[in-house]
N, C-alpha and C. Protein backbone atom coordinates (compact mmCIF):
# COMPACT_ATOMS: atom_id res chain seq x y z
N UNK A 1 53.34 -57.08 -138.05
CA UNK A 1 53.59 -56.34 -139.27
C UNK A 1 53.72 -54.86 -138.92
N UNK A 2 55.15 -54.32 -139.60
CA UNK A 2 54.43 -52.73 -139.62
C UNK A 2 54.53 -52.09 -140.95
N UNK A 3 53.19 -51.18 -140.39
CA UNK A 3 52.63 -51.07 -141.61
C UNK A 3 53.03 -49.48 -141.84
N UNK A 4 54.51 -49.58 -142.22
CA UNK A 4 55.33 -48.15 -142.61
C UNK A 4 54.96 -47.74 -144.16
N UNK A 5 54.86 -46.56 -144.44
CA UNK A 5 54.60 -46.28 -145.45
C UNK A 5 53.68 -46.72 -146.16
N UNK A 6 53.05 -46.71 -147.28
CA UNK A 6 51.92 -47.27 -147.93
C UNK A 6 51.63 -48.42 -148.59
N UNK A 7 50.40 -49.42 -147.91
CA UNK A 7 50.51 -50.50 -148.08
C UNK A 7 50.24 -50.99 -149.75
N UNK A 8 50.67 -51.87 -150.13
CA UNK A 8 50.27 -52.35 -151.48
C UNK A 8 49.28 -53.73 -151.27
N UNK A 9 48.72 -53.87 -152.30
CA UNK A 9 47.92 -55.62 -152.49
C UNK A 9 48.88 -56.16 -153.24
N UNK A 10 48.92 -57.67 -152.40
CA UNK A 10 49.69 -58.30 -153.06
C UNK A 10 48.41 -59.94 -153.05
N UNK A 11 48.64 -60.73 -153.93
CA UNK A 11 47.76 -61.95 -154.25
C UNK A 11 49.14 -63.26 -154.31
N UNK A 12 48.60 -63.90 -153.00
CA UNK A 12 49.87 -64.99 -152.94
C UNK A 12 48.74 -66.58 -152.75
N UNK A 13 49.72 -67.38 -153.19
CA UNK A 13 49.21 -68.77 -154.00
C UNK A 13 49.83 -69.75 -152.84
N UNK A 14 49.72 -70.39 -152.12
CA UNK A 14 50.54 -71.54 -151.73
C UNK A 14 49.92 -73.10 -151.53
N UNK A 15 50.31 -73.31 -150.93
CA UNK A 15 50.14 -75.55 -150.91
C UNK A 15 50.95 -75.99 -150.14
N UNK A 16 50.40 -77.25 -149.72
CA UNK A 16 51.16 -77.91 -149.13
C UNK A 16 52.23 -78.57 -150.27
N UNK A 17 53.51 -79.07 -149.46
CA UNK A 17 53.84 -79.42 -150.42
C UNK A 17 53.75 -81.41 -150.85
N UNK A 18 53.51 -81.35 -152.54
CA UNK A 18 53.44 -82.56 -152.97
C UNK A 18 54.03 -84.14 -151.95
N UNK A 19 53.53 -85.15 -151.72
CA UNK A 19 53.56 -86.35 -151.05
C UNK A 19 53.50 -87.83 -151.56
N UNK A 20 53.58 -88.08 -151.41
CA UNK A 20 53.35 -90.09 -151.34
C UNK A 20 52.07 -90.29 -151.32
N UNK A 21 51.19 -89.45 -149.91
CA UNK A 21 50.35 -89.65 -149.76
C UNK A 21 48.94 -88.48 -149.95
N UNK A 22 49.62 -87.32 -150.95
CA UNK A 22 48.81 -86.49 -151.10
C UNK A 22 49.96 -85.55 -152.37
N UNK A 23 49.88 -86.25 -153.74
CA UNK A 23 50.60 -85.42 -154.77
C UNK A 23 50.19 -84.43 -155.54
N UNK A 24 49.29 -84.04 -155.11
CA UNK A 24 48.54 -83.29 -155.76
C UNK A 24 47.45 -82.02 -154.61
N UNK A 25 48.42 -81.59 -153.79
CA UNK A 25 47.70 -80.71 -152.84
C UNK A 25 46.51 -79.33 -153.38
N UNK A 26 45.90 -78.97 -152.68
CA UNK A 26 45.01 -78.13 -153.24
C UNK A 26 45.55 -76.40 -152.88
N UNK A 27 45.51 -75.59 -153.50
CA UNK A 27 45.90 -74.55 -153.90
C UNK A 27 45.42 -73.48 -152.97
N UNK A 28 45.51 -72.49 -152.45
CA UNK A 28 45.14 -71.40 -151.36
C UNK A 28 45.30 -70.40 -152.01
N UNK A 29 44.74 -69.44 -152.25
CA UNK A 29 44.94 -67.99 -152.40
C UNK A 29 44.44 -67.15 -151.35
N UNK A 30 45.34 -65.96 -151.25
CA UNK A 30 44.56 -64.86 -150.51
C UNK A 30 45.27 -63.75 -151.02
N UNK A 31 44.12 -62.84 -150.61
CA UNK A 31 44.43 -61.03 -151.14
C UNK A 31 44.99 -60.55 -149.63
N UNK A 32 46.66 -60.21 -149.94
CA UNK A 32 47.00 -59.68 -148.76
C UNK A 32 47.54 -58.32 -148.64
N UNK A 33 47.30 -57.52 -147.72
CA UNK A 33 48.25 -56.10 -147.98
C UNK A 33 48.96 -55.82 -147.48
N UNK A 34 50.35 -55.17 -147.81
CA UNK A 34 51.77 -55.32 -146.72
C UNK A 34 52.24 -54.57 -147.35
N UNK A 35 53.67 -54.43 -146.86
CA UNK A 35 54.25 -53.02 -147.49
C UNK A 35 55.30 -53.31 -148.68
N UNK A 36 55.42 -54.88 -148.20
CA UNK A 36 56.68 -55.60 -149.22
C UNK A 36 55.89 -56.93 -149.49
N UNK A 37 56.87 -57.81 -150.42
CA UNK A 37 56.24 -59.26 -150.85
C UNK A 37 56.51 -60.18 -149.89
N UNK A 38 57.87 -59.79 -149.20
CA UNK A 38 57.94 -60.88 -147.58
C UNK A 38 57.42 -60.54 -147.08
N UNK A 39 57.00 -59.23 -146.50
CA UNK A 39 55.96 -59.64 -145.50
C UNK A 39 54.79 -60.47 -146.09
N UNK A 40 54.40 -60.05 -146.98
CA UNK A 40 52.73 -60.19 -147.57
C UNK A 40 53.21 -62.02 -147.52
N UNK A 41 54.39 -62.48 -148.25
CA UNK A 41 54.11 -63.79 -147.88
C UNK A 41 54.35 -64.74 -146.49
N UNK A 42 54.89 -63.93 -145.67
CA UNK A 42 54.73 -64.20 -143.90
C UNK A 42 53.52 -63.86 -143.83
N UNK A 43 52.36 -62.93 -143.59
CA UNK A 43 51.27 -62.35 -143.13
C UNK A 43 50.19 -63.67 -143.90
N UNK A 44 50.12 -64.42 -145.37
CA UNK A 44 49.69 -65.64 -145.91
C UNK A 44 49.97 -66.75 -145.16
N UNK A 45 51.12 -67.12 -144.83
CA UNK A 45 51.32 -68.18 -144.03
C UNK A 45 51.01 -68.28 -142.63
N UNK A 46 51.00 -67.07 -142.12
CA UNK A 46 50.39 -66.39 -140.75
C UNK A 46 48.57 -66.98 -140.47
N UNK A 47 48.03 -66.33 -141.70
CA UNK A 47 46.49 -66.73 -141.88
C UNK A 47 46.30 -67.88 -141.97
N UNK A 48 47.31 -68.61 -143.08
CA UNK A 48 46.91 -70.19 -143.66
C UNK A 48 46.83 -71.32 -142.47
N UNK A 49 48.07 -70.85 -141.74
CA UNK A 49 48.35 -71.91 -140.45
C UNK A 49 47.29 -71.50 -139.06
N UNK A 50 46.49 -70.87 -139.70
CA UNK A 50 45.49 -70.16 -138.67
C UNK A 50 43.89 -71.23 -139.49
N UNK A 51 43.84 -71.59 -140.51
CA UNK A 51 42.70 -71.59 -140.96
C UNK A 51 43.18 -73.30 -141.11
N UNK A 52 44.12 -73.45 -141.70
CA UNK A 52 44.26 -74.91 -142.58
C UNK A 52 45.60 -75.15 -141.83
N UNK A 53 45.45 -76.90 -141.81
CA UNK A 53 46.74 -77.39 -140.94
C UNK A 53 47.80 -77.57 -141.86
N UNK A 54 48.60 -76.50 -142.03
CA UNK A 54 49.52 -76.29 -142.73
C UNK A 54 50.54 -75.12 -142.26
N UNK A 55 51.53 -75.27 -142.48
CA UNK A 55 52.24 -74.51 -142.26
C UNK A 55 53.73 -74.07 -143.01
N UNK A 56 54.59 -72.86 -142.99
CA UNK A 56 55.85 -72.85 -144.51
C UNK A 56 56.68 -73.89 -144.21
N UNK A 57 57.35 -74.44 -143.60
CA UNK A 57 58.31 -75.43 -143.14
C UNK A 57 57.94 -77.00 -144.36
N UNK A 58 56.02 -76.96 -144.14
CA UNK A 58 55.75 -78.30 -144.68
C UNK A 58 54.75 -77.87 -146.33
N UNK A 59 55.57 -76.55 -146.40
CA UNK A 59 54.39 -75.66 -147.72
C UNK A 59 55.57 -74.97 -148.34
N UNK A 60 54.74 -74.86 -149.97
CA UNK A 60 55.36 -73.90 -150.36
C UNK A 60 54.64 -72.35 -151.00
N UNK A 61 55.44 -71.48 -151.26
CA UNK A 61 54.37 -70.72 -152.34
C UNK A 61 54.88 -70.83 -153.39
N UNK A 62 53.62 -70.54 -154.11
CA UNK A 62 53.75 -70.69 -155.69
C UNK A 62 53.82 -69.60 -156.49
N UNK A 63 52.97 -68.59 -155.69
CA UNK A 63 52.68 -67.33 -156.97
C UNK A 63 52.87 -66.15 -155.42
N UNK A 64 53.50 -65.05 -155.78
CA UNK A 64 53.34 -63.93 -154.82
C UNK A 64 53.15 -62.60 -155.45
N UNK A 65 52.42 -61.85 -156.24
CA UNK A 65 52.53 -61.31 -157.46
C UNK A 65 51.49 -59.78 -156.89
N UNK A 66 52.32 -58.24 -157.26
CA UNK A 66 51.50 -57.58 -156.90
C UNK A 66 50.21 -57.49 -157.88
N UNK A 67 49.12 -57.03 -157.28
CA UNK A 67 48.06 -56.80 -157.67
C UNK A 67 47.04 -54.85 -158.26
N UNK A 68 47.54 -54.92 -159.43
CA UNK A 68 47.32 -53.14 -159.83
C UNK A 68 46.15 -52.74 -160.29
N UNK A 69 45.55 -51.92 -159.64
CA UNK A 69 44.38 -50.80 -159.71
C UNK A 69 43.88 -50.77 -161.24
N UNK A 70 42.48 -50.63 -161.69
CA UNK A 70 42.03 -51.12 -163.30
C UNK A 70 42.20 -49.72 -163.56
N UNK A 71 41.16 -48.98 -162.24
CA UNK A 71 41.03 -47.70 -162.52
C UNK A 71 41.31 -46.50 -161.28
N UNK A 72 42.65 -46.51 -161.24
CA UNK A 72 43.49 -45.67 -160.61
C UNK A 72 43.09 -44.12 -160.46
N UNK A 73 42.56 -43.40 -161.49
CA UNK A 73 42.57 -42.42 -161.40
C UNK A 73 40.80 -41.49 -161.49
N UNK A 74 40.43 -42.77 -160.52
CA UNK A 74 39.07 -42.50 -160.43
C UNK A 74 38.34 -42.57 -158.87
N UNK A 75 37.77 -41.72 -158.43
CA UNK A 75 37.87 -41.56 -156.70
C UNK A 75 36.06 -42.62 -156.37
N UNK A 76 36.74 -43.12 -155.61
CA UNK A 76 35.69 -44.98 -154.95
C UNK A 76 35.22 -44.91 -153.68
N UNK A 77 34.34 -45.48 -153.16
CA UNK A 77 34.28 -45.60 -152.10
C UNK A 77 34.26 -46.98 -151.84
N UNK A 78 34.94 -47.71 -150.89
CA UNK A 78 35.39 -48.59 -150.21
C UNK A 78 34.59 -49.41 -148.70
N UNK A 79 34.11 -50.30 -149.10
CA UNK A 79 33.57 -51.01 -147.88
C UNK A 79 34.65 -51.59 -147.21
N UNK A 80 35.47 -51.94 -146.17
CA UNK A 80 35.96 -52.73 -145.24
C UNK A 80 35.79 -53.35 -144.20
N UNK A 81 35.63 -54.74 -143.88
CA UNK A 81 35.59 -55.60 -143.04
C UNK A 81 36.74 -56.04 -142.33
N UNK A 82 36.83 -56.11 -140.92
CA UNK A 82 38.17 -55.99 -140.22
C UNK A 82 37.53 -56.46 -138.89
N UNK A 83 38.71 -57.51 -138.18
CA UNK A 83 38.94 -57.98 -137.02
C UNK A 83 40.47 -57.51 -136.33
N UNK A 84 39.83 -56.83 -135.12
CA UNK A 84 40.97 -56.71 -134.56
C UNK A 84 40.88 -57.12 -133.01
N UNK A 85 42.40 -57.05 -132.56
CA UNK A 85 42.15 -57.36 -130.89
C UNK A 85 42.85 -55.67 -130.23
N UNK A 86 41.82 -55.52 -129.30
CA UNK A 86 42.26 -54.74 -128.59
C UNK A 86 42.71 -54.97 -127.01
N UNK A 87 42.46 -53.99 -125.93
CA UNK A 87 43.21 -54.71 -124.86
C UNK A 87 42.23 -55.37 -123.88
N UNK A 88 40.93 -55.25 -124.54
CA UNK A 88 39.73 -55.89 -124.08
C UNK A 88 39.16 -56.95 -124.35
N UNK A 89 39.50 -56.97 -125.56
CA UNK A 89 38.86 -58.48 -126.29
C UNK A 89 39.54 -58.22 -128.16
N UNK A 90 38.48 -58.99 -128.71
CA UNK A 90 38.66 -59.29 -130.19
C UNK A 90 36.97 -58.34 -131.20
N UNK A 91 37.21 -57.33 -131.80
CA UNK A 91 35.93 -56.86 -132.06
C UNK A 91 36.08 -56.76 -133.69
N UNK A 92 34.65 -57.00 -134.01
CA UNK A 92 34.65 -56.76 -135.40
C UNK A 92 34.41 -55.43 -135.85
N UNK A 93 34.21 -55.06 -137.16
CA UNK A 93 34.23 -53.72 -137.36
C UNK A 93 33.70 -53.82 -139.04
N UNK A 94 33.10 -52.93 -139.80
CA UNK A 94 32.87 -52.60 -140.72
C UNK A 94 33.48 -50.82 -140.80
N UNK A 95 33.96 -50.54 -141.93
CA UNK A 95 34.17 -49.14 -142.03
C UNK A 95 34.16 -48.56 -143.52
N UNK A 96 34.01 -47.70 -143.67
CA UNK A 96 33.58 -46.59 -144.93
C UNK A 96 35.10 -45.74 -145.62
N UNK A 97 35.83 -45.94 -146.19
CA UNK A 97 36.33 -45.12 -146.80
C UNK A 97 36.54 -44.40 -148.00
N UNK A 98 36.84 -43.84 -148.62
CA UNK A 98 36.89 -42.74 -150.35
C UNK A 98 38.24 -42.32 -150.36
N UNK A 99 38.93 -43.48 -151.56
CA UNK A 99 40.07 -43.29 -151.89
C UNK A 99 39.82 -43.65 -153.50
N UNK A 100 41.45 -43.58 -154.22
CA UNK A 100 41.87 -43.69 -155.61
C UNK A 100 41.41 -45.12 -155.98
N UNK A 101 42.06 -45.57 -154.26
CA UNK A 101 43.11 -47.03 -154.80
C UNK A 101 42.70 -47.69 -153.40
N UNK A 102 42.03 -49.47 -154.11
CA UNK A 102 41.74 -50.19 -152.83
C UNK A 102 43.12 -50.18 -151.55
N UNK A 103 44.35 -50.40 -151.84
CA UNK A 103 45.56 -50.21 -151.25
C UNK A 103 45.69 -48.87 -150.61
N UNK A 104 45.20 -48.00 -151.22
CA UNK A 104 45.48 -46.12 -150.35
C UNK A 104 44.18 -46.54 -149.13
N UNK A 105 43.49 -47.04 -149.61
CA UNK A 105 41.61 -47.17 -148.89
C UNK A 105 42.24 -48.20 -147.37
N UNK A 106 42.98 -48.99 -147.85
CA UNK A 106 43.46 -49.90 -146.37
C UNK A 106 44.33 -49.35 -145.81
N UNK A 107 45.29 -48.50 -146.64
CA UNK A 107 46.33 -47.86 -145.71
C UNK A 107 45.91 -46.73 -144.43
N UNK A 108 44.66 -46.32 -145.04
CA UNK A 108 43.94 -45.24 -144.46
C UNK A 108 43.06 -45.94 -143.25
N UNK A 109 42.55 -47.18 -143.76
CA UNK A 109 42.00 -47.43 -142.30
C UNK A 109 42.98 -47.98 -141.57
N UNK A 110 43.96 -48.28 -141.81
CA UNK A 110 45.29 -48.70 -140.37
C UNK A 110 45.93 -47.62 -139.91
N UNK A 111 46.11 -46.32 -140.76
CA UNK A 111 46.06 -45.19 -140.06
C UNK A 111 44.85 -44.52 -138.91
N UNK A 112 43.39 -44.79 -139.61
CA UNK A 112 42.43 -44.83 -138.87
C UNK A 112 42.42 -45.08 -137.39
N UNK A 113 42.32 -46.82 -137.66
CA UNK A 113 42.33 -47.84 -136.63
C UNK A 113 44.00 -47.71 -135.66
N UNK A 114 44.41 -47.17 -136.18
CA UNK A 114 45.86 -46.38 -135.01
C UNK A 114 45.34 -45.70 -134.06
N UNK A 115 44.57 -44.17 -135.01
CA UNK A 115 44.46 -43.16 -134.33
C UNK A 115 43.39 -43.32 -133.68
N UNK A 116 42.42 -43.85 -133.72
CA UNK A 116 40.93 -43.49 -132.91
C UNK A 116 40.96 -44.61 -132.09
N UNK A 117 41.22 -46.21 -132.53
CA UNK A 117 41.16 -47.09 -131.18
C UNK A 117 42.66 -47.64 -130.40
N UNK A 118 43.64 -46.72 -131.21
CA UNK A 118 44.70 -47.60 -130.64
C UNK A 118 45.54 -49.17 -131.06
N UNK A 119 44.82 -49.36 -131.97
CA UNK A 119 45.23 -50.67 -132.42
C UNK A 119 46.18 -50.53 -133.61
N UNK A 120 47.16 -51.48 -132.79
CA UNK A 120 48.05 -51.96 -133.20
C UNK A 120 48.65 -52.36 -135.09
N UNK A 121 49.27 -52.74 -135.99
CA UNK A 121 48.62 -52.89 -137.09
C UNK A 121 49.36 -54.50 -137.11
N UNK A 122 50.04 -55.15 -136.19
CA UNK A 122 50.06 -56.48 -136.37
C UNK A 122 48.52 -56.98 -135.64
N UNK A 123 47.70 -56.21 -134.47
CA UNK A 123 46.53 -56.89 -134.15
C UNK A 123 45.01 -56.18 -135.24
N UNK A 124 45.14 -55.92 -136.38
CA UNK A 124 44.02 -55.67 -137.67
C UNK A 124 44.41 -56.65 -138.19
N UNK A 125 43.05 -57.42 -138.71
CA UNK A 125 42.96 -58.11 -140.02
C UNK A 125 41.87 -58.20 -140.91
N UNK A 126 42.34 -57.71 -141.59
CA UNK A 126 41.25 -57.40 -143.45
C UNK A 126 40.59 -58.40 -143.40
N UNK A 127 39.11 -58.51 -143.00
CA UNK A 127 39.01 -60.05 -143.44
C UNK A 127 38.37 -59.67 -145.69
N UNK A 128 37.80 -58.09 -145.38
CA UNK A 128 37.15 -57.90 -146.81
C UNK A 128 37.15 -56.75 -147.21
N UNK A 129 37.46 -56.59 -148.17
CA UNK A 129 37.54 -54.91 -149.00
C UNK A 129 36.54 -54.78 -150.42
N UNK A 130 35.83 -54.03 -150.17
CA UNK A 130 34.62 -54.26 -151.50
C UNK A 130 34.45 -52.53 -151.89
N UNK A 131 34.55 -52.49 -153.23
CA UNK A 131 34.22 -51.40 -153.70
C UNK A 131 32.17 -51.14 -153.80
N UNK A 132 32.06 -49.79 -153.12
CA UNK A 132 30.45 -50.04 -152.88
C UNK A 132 30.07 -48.92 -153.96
N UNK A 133 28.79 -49.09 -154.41
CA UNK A 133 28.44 -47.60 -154.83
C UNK A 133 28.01 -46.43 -153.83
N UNK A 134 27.89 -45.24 -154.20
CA UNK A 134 27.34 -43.99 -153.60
C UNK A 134 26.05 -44.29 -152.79
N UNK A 135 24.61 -45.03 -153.25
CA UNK A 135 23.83 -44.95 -152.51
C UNK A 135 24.14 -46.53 -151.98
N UNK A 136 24.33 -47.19 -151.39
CA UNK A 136 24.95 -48.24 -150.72
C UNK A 136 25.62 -48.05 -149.63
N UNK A 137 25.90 -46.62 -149.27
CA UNK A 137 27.19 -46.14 -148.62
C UNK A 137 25.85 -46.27 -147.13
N UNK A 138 26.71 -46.68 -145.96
CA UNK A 138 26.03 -46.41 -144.59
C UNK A 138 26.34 -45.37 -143.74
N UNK A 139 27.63 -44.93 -144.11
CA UNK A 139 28.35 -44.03 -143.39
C UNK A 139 27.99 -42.34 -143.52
N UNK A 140 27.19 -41.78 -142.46
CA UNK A 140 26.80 -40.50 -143.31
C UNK A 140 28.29 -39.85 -143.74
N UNK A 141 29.58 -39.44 -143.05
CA UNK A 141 30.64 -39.13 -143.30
C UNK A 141 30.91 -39.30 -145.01
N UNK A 142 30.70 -40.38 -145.40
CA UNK A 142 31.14 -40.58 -146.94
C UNK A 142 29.74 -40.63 -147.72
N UNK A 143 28.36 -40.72 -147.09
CA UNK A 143 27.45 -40.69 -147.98
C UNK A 143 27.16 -39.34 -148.38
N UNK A 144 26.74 -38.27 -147.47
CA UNK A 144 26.66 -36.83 -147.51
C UNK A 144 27.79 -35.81 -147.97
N UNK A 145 28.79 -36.12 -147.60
CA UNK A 145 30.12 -35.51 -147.90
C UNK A 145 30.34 -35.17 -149.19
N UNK A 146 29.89 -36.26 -149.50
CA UNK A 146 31.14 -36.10 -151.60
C UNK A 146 29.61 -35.92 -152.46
N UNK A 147 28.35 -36.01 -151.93
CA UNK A 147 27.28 -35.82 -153.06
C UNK A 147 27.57 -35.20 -154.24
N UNK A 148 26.91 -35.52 -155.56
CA UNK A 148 27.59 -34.43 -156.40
C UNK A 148 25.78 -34.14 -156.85
């Protein structure tokens, strides 16, 4: 994936598709972020055929639909959970950010995760994005910083 310009959330739906021997397949969702809806629904099928034996050839999607901010014009702080590979191995990561918008908050850590370890933005993956409160925050950078 590249991750040009600013990423959006997108929420895509897929399944295997209907059978003889399975008409009624069970449903997948995931919260994905990409810059367009093809990618976001390549980067779903990417994960799915990673987790569940399925894959687009023998699947379809159902729903690919962007996903918009309740409260846009209100400044958050952002928990993120992320796996990436670097040229050493595969490491996990937790990180802290303070943005508008969960989507500005991921774009910023793949800018991040560029600049400080080098990584790639097809080798990051979101596994979680959680809006935290102020005292929840671990990060002195965002806990001390914005006090009011």
């Amino acid at each position: 994936m590249k991750a040009s310009g600013t990423l959006r959330e997108y929420k895509v739906v897929g399944r295997l598709l209907p059978s003889v021997k399975n008409p009624t397949p069970p449903l997948y969702r995931m919260r994905i972020f990409a810059p367009n809806h093809v990618v976001a629904k390549s980067r779903f099928w990417y994960f799915v055929s990673q987790l569940r034996k399925m894959k687009k050839a023998n699947g379809e999607t159902v729903y690919c639909g962007l996903v918009h901010e309740k409260t846009p014009l209100k400044v958050k702080n952002f928990g993120i959970w992320l796996r990436y590979d670097s040229r050493s191995g595969t490491h996990n990561m937790y990180r802290e950010y303070r943005d508008l918008t969960t989507s500005a908050a991921v774009t910023q850590c793949y800018r991040d995760m560029g600049a400080r370890h080098r990584a790639r933005a097809h080798s990051i993956h979101i596994m979680k994005v959680q809006e935290i409160a102020a005292n929840k925050c671990r990060r002195p950078a965002i806990k001390y910083r914005y006090r009011v």
